[in-house]
Protein backbone atom coordinates (compact mmCIF):
# COMPACT_ATOMS: atom_id res chain seq x y z
CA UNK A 1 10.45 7.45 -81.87
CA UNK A 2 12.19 10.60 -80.62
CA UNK A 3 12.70 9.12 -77.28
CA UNK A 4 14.31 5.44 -78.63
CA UNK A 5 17.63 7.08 -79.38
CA UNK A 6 18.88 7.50 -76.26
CA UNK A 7 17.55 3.66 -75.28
CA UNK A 8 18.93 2.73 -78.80
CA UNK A 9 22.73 3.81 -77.92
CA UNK A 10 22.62 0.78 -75.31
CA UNK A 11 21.57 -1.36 -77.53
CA UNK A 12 24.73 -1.08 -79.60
CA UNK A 13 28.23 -0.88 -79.02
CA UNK A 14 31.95 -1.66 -79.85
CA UNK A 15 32.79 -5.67 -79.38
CA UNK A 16 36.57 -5.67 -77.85
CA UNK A 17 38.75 -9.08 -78.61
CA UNK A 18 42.16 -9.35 -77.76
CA UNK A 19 43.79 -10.68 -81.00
CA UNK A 20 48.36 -11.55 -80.97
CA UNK A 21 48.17 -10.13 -77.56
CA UNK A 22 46.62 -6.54 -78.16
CA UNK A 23 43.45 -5.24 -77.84
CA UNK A 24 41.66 -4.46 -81.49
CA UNK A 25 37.79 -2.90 -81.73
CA UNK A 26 35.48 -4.01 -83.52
CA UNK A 27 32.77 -2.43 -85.44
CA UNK A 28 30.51 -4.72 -85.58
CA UNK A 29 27.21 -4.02 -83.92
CA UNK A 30 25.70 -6.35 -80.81
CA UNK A 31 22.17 -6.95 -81.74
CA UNK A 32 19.67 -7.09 -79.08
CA UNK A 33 16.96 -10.00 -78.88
CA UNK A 34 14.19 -9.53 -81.13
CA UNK A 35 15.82 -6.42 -83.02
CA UNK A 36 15.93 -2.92 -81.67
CA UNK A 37 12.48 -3.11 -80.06
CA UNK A 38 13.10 -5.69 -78.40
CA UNK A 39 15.96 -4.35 -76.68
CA UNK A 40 14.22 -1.26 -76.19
CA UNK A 41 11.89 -3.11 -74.13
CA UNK A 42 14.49 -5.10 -72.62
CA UNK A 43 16.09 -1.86 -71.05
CA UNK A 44 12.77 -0.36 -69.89
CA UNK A 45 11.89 -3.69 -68.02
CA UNK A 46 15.31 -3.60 -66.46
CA UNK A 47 15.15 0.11 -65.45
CA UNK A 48 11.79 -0.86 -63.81
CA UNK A 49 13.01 -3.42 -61.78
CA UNK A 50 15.65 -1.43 -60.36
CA UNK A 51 13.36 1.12 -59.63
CA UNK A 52 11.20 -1.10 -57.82
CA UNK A 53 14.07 -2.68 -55.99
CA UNK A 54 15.05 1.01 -54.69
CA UNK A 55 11.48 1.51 -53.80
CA UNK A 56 11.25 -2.03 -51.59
CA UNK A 57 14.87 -1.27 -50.19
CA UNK A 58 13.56 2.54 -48.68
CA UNK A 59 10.61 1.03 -47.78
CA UNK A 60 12.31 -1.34 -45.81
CA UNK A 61 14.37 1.03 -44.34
CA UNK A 62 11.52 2.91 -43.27
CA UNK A 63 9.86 0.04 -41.82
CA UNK A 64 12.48 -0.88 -39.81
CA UNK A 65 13.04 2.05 -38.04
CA UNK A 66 9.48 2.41 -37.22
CA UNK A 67 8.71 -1.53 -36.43
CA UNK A 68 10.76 -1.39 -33.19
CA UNK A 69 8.38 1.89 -31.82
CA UNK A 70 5.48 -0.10 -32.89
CA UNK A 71 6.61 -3.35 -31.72
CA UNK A 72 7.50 -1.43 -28.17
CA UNK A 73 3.99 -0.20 -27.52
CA UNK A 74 2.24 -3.73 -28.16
CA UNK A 75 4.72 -5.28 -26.52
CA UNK A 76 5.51 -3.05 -23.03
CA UNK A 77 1.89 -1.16 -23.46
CA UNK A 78 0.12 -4.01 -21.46
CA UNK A 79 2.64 -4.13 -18.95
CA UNK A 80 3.12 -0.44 -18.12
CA UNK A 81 -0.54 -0.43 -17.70
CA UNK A 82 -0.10 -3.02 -15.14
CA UNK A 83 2.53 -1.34 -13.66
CA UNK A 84 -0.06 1.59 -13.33
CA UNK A 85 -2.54 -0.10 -12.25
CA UNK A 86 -0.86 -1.81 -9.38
CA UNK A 87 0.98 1.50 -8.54
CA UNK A 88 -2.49 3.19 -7.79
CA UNK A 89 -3.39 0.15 -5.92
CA UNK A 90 -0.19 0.43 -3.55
CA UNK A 91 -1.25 4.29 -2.88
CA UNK A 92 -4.67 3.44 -1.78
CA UNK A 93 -3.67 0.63 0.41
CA UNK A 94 -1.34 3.29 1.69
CA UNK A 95 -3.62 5.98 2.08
CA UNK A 96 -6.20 3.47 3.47
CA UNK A 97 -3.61 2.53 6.21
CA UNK A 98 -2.58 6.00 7.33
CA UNK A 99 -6.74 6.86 7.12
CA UNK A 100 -7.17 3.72 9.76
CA UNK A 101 -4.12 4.45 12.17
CA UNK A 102 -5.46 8.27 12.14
CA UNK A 103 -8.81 7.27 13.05
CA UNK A 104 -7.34 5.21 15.59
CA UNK A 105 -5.47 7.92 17.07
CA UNK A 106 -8.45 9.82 16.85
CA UNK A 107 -10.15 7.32 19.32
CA UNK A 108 -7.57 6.29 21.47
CA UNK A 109 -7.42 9.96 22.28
CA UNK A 110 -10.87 10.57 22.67
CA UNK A 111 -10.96 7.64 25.11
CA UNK A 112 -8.19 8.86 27.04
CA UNK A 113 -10.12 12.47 27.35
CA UNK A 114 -13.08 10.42 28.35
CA UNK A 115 -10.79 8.59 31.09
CA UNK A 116 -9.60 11.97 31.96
CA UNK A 117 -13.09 14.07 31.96
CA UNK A 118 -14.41 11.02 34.39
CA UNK A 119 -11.16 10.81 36.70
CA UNK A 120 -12.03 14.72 37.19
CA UNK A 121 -15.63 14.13 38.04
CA UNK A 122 -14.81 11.13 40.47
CA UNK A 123 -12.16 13.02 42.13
CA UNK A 124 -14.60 16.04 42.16
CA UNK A 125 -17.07 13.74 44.00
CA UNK A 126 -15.34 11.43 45.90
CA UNK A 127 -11.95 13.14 46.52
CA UNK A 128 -8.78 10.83 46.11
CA UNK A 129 -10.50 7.64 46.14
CA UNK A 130 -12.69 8.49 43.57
CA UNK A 131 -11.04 7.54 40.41
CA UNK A 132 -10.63 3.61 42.41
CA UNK A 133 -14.08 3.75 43.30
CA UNK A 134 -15.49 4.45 39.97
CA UNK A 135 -12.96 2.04 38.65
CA UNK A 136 -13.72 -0.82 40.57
CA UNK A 137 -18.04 0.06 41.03
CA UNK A 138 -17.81 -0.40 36.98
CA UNK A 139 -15.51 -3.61 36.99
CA UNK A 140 -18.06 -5.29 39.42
CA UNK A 141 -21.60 -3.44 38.87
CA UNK A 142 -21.69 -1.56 41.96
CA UNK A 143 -22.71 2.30 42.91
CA UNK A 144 -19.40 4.16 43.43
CA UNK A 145 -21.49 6.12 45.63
CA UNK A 146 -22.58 3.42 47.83
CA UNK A 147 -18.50 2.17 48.20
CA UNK A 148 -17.93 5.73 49.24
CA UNK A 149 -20.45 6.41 51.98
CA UNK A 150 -19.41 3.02 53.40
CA UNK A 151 -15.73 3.48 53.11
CA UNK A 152 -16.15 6.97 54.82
CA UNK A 153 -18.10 5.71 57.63
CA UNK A 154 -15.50 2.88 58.14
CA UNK A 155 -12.30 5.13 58.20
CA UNK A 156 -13.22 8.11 56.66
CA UNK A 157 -10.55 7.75 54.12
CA UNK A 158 -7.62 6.58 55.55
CA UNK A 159 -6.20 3.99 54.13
CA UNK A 160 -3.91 3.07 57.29
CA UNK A 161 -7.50 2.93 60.08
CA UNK A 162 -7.35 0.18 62.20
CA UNK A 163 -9.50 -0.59 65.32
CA UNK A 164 -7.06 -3.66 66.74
CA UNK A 165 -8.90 -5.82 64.59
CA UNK A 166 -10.25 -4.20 60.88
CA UNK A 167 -8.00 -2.47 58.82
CA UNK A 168 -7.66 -0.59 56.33
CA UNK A 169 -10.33 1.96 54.20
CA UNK A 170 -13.30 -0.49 54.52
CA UNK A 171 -11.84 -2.62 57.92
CA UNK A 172 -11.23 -6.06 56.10
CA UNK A 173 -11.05 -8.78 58.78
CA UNK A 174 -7.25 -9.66 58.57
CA UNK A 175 -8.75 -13.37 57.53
CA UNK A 176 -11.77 -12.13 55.65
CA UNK A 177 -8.75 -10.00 53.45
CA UNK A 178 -6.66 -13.38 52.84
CA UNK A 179 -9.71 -15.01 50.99
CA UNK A 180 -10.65 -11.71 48.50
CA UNK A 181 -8.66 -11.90 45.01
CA UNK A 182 -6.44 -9.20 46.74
CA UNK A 183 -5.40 -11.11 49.52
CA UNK A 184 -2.07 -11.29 48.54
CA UNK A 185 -1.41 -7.23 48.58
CA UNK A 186 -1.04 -5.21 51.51
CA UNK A 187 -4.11 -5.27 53.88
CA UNK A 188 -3.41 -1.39 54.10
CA UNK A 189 -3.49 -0.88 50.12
CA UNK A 190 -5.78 1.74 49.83
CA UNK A 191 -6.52 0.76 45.97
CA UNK A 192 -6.70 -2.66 46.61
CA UNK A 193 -9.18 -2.10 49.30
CA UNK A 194 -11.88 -0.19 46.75
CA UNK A 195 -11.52 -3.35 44.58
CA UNK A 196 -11.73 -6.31 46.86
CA UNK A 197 -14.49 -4.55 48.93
CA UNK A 198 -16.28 -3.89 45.17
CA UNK A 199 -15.93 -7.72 44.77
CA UNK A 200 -17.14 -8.86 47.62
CA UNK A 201 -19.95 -6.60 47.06
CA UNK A 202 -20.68 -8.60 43.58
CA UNK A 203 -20.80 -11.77 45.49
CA UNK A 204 -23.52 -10.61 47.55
CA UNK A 205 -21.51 -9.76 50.71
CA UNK A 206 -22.39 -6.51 51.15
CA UNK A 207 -24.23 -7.10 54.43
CA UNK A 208 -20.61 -7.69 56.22
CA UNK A 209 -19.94 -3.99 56.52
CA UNK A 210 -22.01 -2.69 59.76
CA UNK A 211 -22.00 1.06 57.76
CA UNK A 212 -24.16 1.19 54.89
């Protein structure tokens, strides 16, 4: 075989003794197991094992530089996707908060316009009483129009009238004014006036005022 020289040469080499303390060589020839074929396969099989060994040691190396990137995405995947999740959650809850407290805005303006637009229309009607008289006519489901003829025949506006006996816009009896929830205010309130006479109104005592 052309190629079982080189193999051969390992099959065969100088035995060393040490003989009266130096080192002699010896000729003779180491024979392998089962001759010089057998020792030929001997080497081969060795040679392969080493190359296998190399092979599993790099392919260890390999996988453990790429078993930690692996390992990282099954491990943290599931919980960065959580993370996500809940992250998008926290920005609609935001956005859903600033969208409610806008719309909120929105109305409380709106309602303050309305206030505004009717305060306007009251005073355009009723002069300075009117915003109190449309007040207190929808508190108590009366006609702000009726409360204003009545308080204009009775003092014609002026919240300080008084005869020697009735006072005030709509002359309250200094008694009859104890006993209305606004007793308890100045008899020449003009404001309270509007909304005790509004009451008394709702309880069905409209007929007291001689002006209707």
């Amino acid at each position: 075989m052309a190629g079982a020289a080189p193999f051969g040469a390992l099959c065969s080499r100088p035995a060393v003794y040490r003989h009266a303390g130096r080192l002699s060589v010896m000729k003779a020839t180491l024979k392998a197991p089962e001759g010089r074929k057998g020792c030929m396969r001997y080497v081969i099989m060795v040679v392969a094992i080493g190359l296998l060994v190399v092979g599993f040691v790099a392919y260890a190396a390999q996988a453990a530089q790429t078993k930690p990137a692996y390992d990282s995405r099954l491990l943290f995947g599931p919980a960065r996707e959580s993370v996500s999740k809940l992250d998008e959650s926290i920005q609609k809850s935001r956005l859903d908060k600033e969208r409610a407290a806008y719309i909120a805005q929105v109305q409380q303006i709106q309602q303050q316009m309305e206030q505004e637009r009717m305060i306007r229309e009251a005073v355009q009607r009723f002069g300075q009483w009117g915003p109190d008289l449309v007040v207190a006519a929808g508190k108590y489901g009366q006609d702000p129009s009726a409360l204003y003829r009545v308080m204009s025949c009775e003092s014609k506006g002026d919240p300080n009238a008084d005869n020697g006996v009735n006072k005030g816009l709509f002359q309250f009896d200094p008694g009859t004014w104890a006993n209305t929830p606004l007793g308890s205010q100045s008899i020449y309130d003009g404001h309270a006036q509007v909304e005790a006479a509004a009451w008394m109104w709702s309880q069905g005592r409209k007929g007291e005022w001689g002006c209707t």
